[in-house]
Protein backbone atom coordinates (compact mmCIF):
# COMPACT_ATOMS: atom_id res chain seq x y z
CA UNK A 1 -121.00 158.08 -153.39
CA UNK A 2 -122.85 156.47 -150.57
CA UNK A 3 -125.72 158.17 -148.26
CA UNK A 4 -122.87 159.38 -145.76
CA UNK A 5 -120.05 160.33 -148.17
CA UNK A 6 -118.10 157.64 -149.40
CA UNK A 7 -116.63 158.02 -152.45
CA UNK A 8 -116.54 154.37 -154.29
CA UNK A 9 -114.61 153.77 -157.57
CA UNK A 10 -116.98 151.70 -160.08
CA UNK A 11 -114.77 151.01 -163.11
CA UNK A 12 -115.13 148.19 -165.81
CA UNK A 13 -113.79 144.87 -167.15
CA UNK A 14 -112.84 144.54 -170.77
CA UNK A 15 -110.94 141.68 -172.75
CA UNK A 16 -110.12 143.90 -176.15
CA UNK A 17 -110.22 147.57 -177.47
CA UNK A 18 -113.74 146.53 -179.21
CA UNK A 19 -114.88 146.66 -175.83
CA UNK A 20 -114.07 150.75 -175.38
CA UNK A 21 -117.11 152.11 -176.21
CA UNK A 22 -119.27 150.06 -174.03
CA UNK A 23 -117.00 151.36 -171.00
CA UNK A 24 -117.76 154.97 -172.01
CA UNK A 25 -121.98 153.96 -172.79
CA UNK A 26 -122.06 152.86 -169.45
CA UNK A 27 -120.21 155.88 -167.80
CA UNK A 28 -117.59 153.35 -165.98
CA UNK A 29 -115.21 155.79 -163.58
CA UNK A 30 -112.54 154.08 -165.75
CA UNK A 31 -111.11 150.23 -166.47
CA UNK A 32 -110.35 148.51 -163.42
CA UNK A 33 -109.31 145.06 -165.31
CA UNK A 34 -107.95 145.35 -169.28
CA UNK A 35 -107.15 141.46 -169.76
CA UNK A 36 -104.24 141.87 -172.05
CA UNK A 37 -103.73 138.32 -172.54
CA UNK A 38 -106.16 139.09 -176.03
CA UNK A 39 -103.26 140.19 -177.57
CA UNK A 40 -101.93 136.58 -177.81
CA UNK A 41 -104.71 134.68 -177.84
CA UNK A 42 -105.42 136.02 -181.19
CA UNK A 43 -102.22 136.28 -182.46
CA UNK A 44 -99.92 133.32 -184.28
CA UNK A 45 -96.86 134.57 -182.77
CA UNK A 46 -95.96 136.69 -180.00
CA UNK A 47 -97.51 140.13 -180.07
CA UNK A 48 -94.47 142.39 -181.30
CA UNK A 49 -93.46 145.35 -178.48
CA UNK A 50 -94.78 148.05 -181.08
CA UNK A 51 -97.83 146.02 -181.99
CA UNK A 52 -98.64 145.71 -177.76
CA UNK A 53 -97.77 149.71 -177.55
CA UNK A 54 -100.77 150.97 -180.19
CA UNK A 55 -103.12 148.92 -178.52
CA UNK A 56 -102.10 150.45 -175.33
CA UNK A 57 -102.14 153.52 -176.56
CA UNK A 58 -105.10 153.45 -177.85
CA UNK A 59 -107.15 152.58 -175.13
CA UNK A 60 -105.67 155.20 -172.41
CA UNK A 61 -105.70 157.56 -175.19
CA UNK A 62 -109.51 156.41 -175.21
CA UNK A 63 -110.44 156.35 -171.62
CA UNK A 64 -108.21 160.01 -170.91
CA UNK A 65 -108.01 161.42 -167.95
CA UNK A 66 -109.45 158.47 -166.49
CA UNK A 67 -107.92 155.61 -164.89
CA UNK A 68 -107.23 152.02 -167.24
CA UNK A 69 -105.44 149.26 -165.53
CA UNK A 70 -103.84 146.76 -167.60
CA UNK A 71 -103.29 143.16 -166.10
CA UNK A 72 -100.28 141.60 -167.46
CA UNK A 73 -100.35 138.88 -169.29
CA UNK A 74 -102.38 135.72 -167.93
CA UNK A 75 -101.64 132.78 -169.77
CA UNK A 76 -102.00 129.26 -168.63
CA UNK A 77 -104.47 126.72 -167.40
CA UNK A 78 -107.61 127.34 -169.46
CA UNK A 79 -106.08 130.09 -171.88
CA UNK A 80 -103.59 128.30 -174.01
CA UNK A 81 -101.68 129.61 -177.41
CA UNK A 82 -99.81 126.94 -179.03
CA UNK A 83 -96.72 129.17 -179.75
CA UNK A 84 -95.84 129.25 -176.16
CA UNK A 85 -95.63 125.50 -176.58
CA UNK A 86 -96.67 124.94 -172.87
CA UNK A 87 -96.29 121.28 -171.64
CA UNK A 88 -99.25 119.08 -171.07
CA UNK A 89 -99.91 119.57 -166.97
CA UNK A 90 -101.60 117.63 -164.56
CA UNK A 91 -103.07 120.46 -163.25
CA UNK A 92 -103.06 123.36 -164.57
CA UNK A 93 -104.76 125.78 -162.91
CA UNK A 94 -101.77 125.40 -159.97
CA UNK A 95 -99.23 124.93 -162.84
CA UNK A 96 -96.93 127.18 -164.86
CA UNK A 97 -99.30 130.39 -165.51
CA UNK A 98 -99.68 134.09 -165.45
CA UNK A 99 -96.76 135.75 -163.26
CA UNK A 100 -95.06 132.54 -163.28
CA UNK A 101 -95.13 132.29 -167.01
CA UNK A 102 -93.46 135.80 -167.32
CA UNK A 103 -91.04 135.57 -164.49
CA UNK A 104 -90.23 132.04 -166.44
CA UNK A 105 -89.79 133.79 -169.70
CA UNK A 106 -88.79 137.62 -168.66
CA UNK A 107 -87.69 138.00 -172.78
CA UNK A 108 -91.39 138.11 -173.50
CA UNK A 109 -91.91 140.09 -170.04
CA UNK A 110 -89.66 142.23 -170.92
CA UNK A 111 -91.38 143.24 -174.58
CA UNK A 112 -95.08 143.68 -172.78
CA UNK A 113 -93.57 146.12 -170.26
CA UNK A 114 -91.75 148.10 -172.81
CA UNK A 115 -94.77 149.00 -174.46
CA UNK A 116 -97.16 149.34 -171.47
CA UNK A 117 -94.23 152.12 -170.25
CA UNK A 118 -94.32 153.44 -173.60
CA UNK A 119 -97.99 153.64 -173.85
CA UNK A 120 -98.17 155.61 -169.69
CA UNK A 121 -97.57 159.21 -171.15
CA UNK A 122 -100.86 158.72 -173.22
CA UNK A 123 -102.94 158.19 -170.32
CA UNK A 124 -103.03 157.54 -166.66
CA UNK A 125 -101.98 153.36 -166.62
CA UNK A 126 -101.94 151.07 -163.91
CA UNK A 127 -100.68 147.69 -164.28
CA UNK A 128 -101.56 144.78 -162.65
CA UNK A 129 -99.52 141.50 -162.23
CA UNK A 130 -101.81 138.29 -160.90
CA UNK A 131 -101.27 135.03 -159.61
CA UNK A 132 -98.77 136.79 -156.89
CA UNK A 133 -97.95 134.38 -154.34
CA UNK A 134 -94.76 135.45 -152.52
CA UNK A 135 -92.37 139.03 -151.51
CA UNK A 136 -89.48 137.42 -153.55
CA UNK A 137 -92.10 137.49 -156.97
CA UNK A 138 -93.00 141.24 -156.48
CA UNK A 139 -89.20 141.89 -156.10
CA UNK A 140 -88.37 140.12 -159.23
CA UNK A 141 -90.89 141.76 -161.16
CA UNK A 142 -89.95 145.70 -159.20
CA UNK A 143 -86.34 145.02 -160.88
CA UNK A 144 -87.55 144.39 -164.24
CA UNK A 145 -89.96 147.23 -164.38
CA UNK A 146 -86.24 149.07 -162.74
CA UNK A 147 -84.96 148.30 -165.72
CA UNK A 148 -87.27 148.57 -168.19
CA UNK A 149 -87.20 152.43 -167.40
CA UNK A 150 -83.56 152.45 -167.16
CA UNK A 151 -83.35 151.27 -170.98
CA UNK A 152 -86.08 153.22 -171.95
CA UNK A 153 -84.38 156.19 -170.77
CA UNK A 154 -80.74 155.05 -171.86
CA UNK A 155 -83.30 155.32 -175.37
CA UNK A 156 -84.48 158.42 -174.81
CA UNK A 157 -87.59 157.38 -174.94
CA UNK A 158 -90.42 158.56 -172.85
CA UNK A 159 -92.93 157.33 -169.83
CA UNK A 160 -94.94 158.37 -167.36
CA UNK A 161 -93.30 159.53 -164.11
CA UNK A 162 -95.80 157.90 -162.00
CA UNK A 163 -97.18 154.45 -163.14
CA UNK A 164 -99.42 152.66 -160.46
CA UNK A 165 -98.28 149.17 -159.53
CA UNK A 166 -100.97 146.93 -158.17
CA UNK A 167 -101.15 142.98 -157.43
CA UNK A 168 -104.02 140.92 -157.93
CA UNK A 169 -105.19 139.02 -154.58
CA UNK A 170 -106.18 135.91 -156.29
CA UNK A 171 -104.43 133.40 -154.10
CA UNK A 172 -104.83 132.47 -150.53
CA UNK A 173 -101.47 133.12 -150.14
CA UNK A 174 -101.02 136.44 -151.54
CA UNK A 175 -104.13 137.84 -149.23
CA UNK A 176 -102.48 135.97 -146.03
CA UNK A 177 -99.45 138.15 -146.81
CA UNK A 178 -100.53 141.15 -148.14
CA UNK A 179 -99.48 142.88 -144.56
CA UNK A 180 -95.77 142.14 -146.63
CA UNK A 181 -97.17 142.94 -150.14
CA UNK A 182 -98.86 146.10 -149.52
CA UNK A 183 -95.79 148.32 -148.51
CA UNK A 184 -94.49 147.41 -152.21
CA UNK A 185 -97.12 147.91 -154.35
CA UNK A 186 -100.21 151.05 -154.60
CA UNK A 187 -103.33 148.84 -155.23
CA UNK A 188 -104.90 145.69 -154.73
CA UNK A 189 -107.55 143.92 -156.99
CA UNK A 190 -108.73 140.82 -155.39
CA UNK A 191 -109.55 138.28 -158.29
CA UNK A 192 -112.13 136.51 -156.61
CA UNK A 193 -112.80 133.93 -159.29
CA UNK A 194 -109.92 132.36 -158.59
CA UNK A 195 -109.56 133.13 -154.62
CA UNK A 196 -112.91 131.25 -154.46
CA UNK A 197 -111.44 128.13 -156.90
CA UNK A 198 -107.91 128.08 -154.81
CA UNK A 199 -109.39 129.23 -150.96
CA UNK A 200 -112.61 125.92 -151.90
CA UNK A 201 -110.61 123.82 -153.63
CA UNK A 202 -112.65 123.75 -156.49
CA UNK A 203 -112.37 123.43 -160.47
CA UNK A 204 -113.64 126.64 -161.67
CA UNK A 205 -114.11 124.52 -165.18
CA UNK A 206 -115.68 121.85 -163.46
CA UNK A 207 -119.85 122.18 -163.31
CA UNK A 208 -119.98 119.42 -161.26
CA UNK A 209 -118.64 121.05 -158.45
CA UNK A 210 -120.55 123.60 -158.44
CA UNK A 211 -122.64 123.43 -155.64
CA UNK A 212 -119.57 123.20 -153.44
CA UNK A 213 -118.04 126.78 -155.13
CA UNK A 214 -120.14 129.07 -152.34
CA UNK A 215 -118.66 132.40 -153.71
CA UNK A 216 -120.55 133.77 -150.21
CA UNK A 217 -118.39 131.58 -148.29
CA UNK A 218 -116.90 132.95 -145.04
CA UNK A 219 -114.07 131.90 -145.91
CA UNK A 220 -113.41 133.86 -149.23
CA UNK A 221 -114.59 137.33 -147.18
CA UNK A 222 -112.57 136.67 -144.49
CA UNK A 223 -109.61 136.74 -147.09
CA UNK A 224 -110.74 139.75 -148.29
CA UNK A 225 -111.36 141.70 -145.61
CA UNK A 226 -107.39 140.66 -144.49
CA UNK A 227 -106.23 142.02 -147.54
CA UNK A 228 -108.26 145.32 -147.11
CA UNK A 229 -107.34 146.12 -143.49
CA UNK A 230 -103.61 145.09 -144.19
CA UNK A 231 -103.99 147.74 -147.83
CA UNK A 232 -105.43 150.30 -145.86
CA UNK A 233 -102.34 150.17 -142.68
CA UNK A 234 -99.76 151.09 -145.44
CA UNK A 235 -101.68 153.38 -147.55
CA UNK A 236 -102.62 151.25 -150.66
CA UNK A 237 -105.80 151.09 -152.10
CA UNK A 238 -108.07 147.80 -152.61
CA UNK A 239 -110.52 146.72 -155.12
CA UNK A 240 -112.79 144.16 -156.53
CA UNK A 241 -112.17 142.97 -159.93
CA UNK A 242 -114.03 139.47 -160.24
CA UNK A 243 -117.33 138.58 -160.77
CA UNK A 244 -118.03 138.83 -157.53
CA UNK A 245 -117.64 143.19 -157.69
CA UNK A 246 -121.36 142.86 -159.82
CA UNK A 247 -122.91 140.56 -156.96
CA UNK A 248 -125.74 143.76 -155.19
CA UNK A 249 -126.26 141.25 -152.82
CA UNK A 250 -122.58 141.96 -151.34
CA UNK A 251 -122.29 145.46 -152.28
CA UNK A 252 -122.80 146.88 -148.53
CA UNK A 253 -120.56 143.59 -147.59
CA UNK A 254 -118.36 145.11 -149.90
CA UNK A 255 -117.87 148.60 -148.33
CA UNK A 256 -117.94 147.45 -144.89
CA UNK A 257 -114.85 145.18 -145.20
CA UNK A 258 -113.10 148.29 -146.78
CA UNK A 259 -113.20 148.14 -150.57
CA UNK A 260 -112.58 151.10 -152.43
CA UNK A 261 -113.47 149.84 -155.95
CA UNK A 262 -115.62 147.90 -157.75
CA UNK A 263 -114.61 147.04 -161.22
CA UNK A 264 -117.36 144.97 -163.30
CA UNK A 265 -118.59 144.31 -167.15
CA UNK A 266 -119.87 147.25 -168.82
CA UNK A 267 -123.51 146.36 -168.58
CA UNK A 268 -123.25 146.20 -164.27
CA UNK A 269 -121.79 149.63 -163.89
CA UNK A 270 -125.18 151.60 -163.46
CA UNK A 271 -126.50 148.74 -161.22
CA UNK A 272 -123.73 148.88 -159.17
CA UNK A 273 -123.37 152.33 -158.82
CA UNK A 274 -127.17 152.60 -157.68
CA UNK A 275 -126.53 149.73 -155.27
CA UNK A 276 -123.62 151.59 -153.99
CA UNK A 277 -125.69 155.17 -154.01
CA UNK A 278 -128.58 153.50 -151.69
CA UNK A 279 -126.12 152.57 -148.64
CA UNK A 280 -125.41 153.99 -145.20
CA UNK A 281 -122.17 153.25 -143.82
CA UNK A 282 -122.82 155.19 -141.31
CA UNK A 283 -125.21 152.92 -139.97
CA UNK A 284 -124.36 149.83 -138.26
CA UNK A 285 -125.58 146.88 -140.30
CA UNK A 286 -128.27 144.55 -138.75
């Protein structure tokens, strides 16, 4: 909570269930970014629906009664599993990955949100799609989840009643219309490794260009502080899940523009929180 009241959300980033008990060492408020993509990455084959559904499980079962949001997954670019058998692209980064790989492929879609509806009654899940770009994507993807509960129910088997659906703001385009995107969806994370890569047009991968990657740029705050006003006119909430959220120096930046959530690695959360602890919002900032 800040000097005059604010109540801030610092949860944590994790890439795999080894990562649990760091997240509870640290006191995180809960997982703000599970990277699910692990799950294939070190698997031969595609990740079997009940396989997906223990791991999910087991974290919210972990991390009960607070918050984990899983991101679905993000393969693509520099994360590559030969099984998918991806084609060799020019550029990657802009090419056939995350959301688009899903939407592409909505059998294997399909399977991961089985088992992350599954998993909701053992916890309280979010779930995250990134790479969002357009209205038409979100609607694709609200029909599927539509009827992934439909079968799941036509199974008798159980979920949640209330899962949160939330869009990562990781693309110029998605934060320019998230006035549209907001009205469908209950939270924002803005990704802001890759809104600083897409918004600069520069590699991320690329150390050459690194100098020209200004993750301060007033560009890249601009964007966010769209996508926070334009959350906040229709009721959605708005985080930060890049590196960026562990950056003190933007903290107050941060708060000002509206975020309501930091989510970081493990080992920021208590630096974070005492950055967020030591500001006035109150105050107008010099």
């Amino acid at each position: 909570m800040t000097l005059d009241g604010t109540t801030i959300q610092i949860f944590a980033n994790i890439g795999s269930v080894d990562n649990i008990g760091a997240v509870l060492l640290n006191d995180a408020g809960g997982i703000g970014l599970f990277r699910s993509e692990f799950l294939y990455l070190e698997n031969n084959d595609y990740p079997t629906e009940e396989e997906q559904f223990k791991v999910y499980k087991r974290v919210l079962e972990s991390m009960a009664p607070k918050k984990v949001i899983i991101r679905t997954l993000d393969i693509g670019a520099d994360k590559q599993a030969d099984y998918f058998h991806l084609e060799k692209e020019e550029n990657p980064a802009l090419g056939l990955r995350a959301i688009r790989l899903c939407l592409d492929r909505p059998e294997i879609f399909r399977v991961q949100l089985r088992a992350l509806y599954r998993a909701s009654v053992y916890g309280k899940l979010g779930i995250m799609f990134p790479m969002i770009t357009s209205v038409s994507e979100m609607e694709e993807i609200l029909a599927l989840c539509n009827q992934v509960k439909q079968e799941l129910t036509a199974d008798g088997i159980a979920y949640a009643d209330h899962v949160e659906l939330g869009i990562m703001i990781e693309t110029p385009a998605a934060a320019i219309i998230s006035d549209q995107l907001a009205p469908m969806v209950d939270f924002f994370s803005v990704g802001t490794n890759d809104l600083t890569q897409y918004t600069l047009a520069c590699d991320r991968q690329n150390a050459k260009l690194e100098r020209y990657c200004d993750t301060h740029h007033e560009a890249i705050l601009r964007l966010i502080e769209m996508a926070a006003q334009n959350a906040h006119a229709h009721g959605t909430w708005i985080g930060i899940c890049g590196e960026l959220a562990a950056d003190t120096s933007l903290t107050e930046t941060f708060l000002r523009l509206g975020i309501d959530e930091l989510s970081v690695s493990p080992p920021f959360v208590l630096r974070v929180r005492d950055a967020v602890r030591k500001i006035d919002l109150s105050k107008v900032s010099s």
